[in-house]
C-alpha atoms as a PDB file:
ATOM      1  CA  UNK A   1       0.752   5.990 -11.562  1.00  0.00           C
ATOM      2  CA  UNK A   2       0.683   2.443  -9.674  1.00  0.00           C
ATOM      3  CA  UNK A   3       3.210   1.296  -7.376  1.00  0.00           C
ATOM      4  CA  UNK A   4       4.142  -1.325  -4.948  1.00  0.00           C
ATOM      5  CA  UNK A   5       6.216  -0.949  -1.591  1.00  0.00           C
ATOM      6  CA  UNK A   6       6.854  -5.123  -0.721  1.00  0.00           C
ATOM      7  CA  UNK A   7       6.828  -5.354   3.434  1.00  0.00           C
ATOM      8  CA  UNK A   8       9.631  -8.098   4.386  1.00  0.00           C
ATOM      9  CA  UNK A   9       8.234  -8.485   7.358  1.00  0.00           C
ATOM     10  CA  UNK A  10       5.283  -7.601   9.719  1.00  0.00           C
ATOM     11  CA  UNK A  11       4.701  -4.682  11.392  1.00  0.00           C
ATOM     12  CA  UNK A  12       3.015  -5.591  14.958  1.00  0.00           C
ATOM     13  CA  UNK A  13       5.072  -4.140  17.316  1.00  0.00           C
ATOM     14  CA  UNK A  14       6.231  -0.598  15.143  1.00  0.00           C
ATOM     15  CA  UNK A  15       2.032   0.558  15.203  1.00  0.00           C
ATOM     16  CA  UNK A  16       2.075   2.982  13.583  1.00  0.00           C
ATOM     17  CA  UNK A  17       5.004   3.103  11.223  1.00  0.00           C
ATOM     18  CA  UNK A  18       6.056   5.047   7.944  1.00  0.00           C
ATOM     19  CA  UNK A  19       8.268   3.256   4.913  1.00  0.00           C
ATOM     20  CA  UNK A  20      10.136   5.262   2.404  1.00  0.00           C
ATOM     21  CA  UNK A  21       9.734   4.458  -1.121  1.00  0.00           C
ATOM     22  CA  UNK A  22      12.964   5.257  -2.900  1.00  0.00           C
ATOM     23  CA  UNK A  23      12.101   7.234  -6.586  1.00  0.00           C
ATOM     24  CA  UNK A  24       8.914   7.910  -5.788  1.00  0.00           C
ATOM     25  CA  UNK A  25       7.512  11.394  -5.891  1.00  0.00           C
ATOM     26  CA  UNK A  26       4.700  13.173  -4.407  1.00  0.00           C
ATOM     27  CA  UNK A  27       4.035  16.359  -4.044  1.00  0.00           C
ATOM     28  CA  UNK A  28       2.365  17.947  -0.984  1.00  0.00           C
ATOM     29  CA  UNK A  29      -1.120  18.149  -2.348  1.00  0.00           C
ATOM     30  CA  UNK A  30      -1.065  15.017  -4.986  1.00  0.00           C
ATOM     31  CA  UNK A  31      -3.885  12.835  -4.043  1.00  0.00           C
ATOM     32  CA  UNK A  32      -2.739   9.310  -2.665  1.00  0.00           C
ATOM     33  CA  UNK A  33      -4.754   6.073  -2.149  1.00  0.00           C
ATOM     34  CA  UNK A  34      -2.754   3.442   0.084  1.00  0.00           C
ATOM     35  CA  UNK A  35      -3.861  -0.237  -0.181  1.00  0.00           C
ATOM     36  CA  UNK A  36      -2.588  -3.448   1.588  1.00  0.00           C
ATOM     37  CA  UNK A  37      -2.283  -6.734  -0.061  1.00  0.00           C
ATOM     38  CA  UNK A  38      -2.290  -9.937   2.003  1.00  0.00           C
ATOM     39  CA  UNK A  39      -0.292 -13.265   0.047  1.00  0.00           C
ATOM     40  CA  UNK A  40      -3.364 -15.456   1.200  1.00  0.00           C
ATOM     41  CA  UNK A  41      -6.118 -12.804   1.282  1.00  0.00           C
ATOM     42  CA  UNK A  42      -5.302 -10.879  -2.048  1.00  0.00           C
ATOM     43  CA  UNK A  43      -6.472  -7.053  -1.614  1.00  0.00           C
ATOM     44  CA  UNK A  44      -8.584  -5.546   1.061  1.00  0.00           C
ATOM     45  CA  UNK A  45     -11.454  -3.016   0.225  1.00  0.00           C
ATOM     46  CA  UNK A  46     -10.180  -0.682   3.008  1.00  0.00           C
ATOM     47  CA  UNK A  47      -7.792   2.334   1.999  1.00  0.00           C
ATOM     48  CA  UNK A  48      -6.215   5.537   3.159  1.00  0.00           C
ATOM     49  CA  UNK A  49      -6.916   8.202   0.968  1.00  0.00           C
ATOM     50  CA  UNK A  50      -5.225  11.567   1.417  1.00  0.00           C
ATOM     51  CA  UNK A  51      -2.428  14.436   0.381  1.00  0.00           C
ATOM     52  CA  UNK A  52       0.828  14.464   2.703  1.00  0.00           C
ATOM     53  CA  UNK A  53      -0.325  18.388   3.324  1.00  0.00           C
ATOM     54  CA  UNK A  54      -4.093  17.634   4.806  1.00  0.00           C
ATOM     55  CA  UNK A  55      -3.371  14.087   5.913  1.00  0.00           C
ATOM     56  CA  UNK A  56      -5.114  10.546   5.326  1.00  0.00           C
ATOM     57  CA  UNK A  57      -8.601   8.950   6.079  1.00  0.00           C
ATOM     58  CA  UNK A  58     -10.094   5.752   5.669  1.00  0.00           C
ATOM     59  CA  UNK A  59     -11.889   4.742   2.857  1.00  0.00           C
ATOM     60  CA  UNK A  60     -13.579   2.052   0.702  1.00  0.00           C
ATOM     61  CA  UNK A  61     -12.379   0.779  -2.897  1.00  0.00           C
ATOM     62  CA  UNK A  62     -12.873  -1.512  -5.409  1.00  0.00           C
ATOM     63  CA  UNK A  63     -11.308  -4.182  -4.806  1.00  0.00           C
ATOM     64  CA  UNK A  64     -10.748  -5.162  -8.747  1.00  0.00           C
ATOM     65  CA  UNK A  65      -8.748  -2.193  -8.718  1.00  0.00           C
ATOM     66  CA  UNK A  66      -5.590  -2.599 -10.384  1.00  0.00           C
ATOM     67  CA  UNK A  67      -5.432  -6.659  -9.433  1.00  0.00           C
ATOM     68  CA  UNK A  68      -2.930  -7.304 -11.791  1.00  0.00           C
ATOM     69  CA  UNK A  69      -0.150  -5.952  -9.645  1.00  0.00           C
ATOM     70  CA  UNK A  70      -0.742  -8.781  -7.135  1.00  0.00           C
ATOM     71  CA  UNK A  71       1.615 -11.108  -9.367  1.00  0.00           C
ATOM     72  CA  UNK A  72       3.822  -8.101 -10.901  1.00  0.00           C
ATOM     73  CA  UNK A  73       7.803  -8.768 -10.269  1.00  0.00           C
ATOM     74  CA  UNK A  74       9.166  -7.881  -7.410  1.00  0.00           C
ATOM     75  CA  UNK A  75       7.162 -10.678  -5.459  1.00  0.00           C
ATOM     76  CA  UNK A  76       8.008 -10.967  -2.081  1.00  0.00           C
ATOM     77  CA  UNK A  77       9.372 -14.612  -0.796  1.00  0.00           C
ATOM     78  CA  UNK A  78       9.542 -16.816   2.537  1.00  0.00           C
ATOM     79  CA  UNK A  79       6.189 -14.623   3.146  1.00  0.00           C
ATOM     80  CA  UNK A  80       4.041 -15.850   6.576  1.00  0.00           C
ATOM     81  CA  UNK A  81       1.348 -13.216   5.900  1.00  0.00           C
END
């Protein structure tokens, strides 16, 4: 399953913070990979990989992955980042 969590705003001063992502289930020990997308940088190689029971590390990805989504609706507006 893909999905997308659109960040109004930036983050700077709330390091480091947690969003909730209404509808969206995962259990304990499903396997997660976290990516950011930047409006003028498209996606970065860099990801978290992890469960919510043993935690999150940094990783490397392809960075083809799933590049569709970039223009999916919702697209964020009035975007500075």
């Amino acid at each position: 399953m893909l999905t997308r969590r659109v960040l109004l705003h930036a983050h700077v001063d709330e390091q480091p913070f947690t969003r909730s992502m209404g509808g969206l289930k995962v259990q304990p020990g499903e396997r997660v990979i976290i990516r950011a997308h930047m409006n003028d940088a498209g996606y970065g190689s860099t990801v978290m990989r992890g469960t919510v029971a043993d935690g999150f590390s940094q990783g490397e990805f392809d960075v083809k992955f799933a590049e569709d989504l970039q223009t999916q609706r919702p697209l964020p507006s009035n975007c500075a980042f």
